[in-house]
Protein backbone atom coordinates (compact mmCIF):
# COMPACT_ATOMS: atom_id res chain seq x y z
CA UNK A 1 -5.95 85.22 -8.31
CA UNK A 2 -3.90 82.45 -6.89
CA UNK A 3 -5.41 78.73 -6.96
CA UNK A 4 -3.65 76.15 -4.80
CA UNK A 5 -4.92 72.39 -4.88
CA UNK A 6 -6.21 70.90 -1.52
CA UNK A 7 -4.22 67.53 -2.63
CA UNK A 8 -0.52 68.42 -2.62
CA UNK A 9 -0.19 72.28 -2.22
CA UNK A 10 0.53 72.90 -5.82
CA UNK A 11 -0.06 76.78 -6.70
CA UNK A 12 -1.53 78.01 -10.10
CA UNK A 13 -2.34 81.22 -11.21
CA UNK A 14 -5.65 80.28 -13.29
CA UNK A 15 -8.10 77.24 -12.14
CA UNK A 16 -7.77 74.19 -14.26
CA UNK A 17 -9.72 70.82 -13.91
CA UNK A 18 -6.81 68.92 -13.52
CA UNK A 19 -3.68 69.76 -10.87
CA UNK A 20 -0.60 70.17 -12.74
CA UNK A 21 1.61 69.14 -9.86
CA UNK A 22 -0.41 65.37 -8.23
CA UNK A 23 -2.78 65.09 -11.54
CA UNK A 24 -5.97 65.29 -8.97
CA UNK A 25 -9.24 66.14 -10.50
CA UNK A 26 -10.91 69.42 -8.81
CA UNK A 27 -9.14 69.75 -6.24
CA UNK A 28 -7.86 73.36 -7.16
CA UNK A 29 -9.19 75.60 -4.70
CA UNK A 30 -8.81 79.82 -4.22
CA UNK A 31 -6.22 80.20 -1.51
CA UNK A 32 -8.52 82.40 0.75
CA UNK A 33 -11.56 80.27 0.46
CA UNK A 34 -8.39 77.24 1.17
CA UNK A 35 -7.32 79.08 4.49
CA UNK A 36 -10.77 79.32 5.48
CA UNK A 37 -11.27 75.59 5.33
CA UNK A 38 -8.13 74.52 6.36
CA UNK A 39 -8.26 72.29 9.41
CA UNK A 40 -6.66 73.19 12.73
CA UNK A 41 -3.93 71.70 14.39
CA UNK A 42 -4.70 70.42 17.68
CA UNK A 43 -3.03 68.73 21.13
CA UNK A 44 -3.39 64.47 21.24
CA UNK A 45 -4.63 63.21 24.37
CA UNK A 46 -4.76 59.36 25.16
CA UNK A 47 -6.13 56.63 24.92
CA UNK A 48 -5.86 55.85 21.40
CA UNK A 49 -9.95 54.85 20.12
CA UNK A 50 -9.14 51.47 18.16
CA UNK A 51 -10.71 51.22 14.73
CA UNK A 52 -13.53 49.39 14.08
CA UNK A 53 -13.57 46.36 12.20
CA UNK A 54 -15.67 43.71 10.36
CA UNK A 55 -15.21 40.13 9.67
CA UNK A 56 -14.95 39.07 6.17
CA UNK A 57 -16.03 35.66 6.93
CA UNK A 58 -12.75 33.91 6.92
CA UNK A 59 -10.87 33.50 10.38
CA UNK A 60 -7.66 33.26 8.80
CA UNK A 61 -8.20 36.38 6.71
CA UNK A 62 -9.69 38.27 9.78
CA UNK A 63 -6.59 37.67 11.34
CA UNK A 64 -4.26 38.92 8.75
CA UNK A 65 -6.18 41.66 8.79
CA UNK A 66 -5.33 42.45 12.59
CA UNK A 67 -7.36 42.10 15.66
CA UNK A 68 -8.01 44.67 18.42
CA UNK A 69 -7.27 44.49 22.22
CA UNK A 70 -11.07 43.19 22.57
CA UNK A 71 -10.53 39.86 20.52
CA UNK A 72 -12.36 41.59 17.21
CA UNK A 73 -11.31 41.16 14.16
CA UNK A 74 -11.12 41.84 10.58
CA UNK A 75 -10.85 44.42 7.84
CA UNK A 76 -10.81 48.17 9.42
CA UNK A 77 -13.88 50.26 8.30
CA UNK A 78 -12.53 53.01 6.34
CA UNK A 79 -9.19 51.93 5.29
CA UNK A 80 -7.46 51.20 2.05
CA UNK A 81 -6.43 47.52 0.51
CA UNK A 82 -4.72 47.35 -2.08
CA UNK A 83 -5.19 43.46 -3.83
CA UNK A 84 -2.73 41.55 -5.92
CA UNK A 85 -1.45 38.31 -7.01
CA UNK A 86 -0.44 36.05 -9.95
CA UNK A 87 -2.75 34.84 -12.95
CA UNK A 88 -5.31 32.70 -11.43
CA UNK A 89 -4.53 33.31 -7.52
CA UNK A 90 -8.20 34.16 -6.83
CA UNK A 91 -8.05 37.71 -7.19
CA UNK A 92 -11.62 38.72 -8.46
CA UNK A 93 -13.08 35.92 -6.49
CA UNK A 94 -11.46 37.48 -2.88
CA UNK A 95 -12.97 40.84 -4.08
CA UNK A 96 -16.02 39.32 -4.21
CA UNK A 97 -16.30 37.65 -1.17
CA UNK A 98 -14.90 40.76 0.47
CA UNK A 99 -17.68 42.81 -0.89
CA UNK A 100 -20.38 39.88 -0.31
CA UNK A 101 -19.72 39.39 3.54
CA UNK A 102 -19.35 43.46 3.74
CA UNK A 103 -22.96 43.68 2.23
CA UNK A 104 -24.46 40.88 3.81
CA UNK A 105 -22.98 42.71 7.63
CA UNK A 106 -25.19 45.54 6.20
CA UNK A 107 -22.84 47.99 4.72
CA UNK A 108 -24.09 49.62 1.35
CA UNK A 109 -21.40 48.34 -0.93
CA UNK A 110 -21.12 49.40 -4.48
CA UNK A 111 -18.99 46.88 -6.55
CA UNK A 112 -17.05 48.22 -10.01
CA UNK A 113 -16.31 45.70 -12.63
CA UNK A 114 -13.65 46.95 -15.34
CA UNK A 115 -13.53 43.43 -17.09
CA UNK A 116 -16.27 40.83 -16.31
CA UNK A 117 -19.67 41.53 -17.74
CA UNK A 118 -23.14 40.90 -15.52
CA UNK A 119 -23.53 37.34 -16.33
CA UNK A 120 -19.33 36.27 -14.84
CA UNK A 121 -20.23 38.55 -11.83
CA UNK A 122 -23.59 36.80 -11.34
CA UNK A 123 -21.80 33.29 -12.12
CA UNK A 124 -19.24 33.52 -10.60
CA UNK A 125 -21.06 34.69 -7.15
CA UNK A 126 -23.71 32.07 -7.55
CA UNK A 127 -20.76 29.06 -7.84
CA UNK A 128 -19.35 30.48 -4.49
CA UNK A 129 -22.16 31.66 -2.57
CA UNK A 130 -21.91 29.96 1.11
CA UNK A 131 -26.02 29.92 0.86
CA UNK A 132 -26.37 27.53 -2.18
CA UNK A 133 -28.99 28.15 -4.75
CA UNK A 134 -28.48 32.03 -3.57
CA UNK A 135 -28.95 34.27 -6.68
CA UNK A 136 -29.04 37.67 -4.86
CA UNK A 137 -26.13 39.33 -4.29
CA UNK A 138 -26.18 42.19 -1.88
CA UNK A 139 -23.23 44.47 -4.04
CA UNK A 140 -24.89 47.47 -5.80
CA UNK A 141 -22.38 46.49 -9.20
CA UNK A 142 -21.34 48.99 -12.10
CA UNK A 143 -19.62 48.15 -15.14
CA UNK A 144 -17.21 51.11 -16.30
CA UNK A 145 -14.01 51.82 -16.74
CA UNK A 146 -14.32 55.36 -16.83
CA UNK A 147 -13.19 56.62 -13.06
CA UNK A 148 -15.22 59.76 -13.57
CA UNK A 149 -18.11 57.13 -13.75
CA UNK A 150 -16.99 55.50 -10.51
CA UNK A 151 -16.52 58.83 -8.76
CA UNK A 152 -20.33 59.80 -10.00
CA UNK A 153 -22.00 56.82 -8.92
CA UNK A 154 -19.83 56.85 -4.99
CA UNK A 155 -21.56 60.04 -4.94
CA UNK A 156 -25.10 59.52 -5.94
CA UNK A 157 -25.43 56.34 -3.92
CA UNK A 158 -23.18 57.13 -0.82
CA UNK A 159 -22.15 53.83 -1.00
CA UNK A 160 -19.79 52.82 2.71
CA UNK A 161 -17.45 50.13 0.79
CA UNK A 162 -15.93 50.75 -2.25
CA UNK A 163 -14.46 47.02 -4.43
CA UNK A 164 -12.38 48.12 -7.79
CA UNK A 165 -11.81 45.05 -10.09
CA UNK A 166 -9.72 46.02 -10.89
CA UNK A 167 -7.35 49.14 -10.77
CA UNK A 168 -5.44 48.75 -14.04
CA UNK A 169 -8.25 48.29 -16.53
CA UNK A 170 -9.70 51.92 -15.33
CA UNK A 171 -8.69 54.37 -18.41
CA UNK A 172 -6.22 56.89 -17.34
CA UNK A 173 -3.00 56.75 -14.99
CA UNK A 174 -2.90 54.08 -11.82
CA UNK A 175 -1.49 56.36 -10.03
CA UNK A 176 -3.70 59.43 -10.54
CA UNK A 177 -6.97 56.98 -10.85
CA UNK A 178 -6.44 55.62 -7.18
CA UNK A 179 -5.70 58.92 -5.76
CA UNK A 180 -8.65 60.27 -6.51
CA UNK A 181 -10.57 56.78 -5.56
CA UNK A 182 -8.46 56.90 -2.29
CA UNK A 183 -9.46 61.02 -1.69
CA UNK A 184 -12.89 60.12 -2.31
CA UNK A 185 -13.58 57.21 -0.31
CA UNK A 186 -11.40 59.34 2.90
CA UNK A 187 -13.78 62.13 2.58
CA UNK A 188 -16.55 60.09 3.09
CA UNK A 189 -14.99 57.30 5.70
CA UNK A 190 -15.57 54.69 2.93
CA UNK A 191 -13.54 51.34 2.88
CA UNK A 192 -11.73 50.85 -0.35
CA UNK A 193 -10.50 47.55 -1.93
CA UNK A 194 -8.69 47.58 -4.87
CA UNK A 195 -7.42 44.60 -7.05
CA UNK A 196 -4.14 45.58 -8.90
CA UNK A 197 -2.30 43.66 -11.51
CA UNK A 198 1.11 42.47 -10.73
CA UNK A 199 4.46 42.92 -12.57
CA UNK A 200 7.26 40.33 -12.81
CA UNK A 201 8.70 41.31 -9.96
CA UNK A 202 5.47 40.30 -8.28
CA UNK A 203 5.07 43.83 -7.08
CA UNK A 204 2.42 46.14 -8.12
CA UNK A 205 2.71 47.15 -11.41
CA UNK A 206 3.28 51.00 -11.81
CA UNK A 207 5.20 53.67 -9.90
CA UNK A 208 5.76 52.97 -6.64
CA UNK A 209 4.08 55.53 -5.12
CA UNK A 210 0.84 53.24 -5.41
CA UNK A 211 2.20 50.79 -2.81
CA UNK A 212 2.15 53.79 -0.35
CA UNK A 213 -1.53 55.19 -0.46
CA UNK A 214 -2.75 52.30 0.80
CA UNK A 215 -3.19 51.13 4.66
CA UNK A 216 -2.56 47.21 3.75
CA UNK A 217 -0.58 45.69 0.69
CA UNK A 218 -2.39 41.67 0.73
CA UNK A 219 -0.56 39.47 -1.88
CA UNK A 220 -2.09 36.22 -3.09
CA UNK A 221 0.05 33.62 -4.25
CA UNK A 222 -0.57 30.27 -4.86
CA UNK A 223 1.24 27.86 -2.91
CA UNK A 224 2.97 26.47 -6.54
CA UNK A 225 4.14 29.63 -7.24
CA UNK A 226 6.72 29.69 -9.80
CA UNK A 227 5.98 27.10 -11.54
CA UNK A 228 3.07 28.62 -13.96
CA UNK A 229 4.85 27.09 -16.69
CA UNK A 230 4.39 23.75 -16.26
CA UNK A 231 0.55 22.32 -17.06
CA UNK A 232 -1.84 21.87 -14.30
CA UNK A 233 -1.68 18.16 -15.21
CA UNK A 234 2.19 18.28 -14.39
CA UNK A 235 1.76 20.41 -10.92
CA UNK A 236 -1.56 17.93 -10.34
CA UNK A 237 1.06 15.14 -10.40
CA UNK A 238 3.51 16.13 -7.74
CA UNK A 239 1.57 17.44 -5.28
CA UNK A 240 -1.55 16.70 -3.43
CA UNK A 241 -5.13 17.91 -4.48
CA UNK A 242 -4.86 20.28 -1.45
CA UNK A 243 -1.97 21.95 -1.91
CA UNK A 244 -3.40 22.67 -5.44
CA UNK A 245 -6.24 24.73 -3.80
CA UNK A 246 -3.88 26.40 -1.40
CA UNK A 247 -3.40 29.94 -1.25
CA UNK A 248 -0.87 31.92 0.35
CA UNK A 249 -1.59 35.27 1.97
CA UNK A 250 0.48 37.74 2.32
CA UNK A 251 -0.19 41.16 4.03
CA UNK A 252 2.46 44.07 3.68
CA UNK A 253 2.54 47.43 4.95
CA UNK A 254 -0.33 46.67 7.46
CA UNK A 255 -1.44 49.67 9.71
CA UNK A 256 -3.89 47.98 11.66
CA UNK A 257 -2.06 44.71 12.17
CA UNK A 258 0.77 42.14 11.24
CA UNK A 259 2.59 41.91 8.65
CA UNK A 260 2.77 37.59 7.71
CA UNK A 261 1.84 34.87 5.76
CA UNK A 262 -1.08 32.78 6.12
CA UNK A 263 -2.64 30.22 4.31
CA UNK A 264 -6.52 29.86 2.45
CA UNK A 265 -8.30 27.23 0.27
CA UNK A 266 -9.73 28.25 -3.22
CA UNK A 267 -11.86 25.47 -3.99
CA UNK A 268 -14.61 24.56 -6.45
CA UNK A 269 -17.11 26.59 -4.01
CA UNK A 270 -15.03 29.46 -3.25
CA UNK A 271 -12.73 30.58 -0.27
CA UNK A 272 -12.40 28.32 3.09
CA UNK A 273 -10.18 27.56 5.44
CA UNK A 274 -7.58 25.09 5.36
CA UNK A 275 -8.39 22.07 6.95
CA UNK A 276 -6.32 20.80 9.72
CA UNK A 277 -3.91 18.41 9.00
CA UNK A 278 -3.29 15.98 11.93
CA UNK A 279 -0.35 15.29 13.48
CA UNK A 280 0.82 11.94 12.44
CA UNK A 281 1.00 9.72 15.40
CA UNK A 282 5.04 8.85 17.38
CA UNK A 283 6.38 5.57 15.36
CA UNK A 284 5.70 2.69 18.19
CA UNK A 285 9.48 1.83 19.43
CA UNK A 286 10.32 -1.52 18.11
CA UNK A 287 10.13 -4.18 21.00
CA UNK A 288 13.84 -4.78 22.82
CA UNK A 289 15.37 -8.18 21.53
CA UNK A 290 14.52 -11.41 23.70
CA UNK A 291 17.48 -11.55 26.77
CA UNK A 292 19.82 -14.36 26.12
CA UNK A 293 19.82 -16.89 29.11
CA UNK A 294 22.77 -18.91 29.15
CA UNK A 295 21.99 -20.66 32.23
């Protein structure tokens, strides 16, 4: 009896748990029970239905996230992001907010912490809550790293937004792990973010097939990036207080928008927008000399 795995096509003569061509987890299926199920191909007819989005909050963000023919903007229900950045960019605190303004739009979010316990989660939301003195925070949180545990709990609570913080501190293979986060949350029209840890390239670290099974690549950088090895002190001392809480945003490999750069605050309270900074007035043009009369 031939098995053949509904991920990648791989063929196997006995059914095992695990695919030995992608690595999937039980996704072997009998090949006539496979051609039964398949889907159909069929002829495309216009328009093209846009996607539908949700604001995260941020206008800046909402933009770099891409904007319909309407005017609405913001992350596309459904998709994939893929999150990453340098050591202190803000990482687990965008995740957060992401997840916050997706629960708060009503969306049953279910958050997955790999390294921060109840009380940082809690803390940390609390400190950047817009509402202050806000304890409640409307993310349905589990604390594993085990993806089996994360696959388990999608299931039972049919959660609509999936957050990972973060991708690398799930035991088991990148790769492999967000396949089978990325198969699961397609299956069920489920938006994924994902935080990923960054190599010294600044790249995701792993293979680089992780950089393609997601719909947007969103890089967070701080606008002092490169010099990390310096003290904050140092940094603090050639460059404004602002520019210290400045972010840069990068999106990459966007399907549902542009790729650019744009720029965010991380302050004390969590993620704003820049402020405006106003155009300094024209210099006054000095007054012409006095004319000489010689008469």
């Amino acid at each position: 009896m031939t098995y053949t795995c509904a991920a990648c096509g791989q063929s196997a003569e006995d059914y095992v748990p695990e695919c030995p061509g992608c690595g999937a987890h039980g996704t072997l299926r009998r090949l006539a029970n496979l051609l039964a199920s398949r889907p159909r191909s069929t002829f495309l007819t216009g328009p093209a239905a846009e996607p539908k989005r949700i604001s995260v909050g941020l206008e800046t963000l909402d933009r770099a996230f891409g904007r319909n023919s309407d005017g609405t903007s913001g992350l596309v229900l459904g998709a994939v992001y893929l999150l990453h950045g340098g050591p202190g960019a803000g990482k687990s605190t965008l995740a957060l907010h992401i997840g916050r303004a997706l629960g708060r739009a009503g969306l049953l979010v279910l958050g997955v912490s790999t390294e921060a316990d109840e009380g940082m989660v809690l803390a940390l939301h609390q400190r950047t809550s817009p509402t202050t003195g806000q304890s409640d925070l409307p993310v349905r949180y589990l604390f594993s790293r085990s993806l089996l545990d994360v696959l388990a709990e999608l299931e039972e609570t049919g959660a609509e937004a999936l957050v990972v913080d973060q991708l690398h501190s799930l035991m088991g293979s990148p790769k492999r792990n967000l396949a089978e986060l990325v198969a699961a949350c397609k299956v069920r029209g489920a938006t994924l973010v994902c935080v990923a840890e960054r190599n010294g390239a600044g790249t995701i670290r792993g293979e680089r097939a992780i950089e393609h099974m997601d719909d947007c690549t969103v890089a967070l950088d701080r606008s002092w990036a490169g010099r990390e090895d310096e003290s904050a002190a140092a940094v603090a001392q050639t460059i404004t207080p602002l520019e210290v809480e400045r972010r840069i945003v990068s999106t990459s490999k966007n399907r549902w928008g542009p790729d650019g750069r744009w720029s965010l605050r991380l302050g004390a309270t969590g993620w704003d927008e820049m402020p405006a900074v106003p155009t300094p007035a024209a210099p006054t043009p000095p007054a012409p000399p006095p004319a000489n009369d010689l008469n």
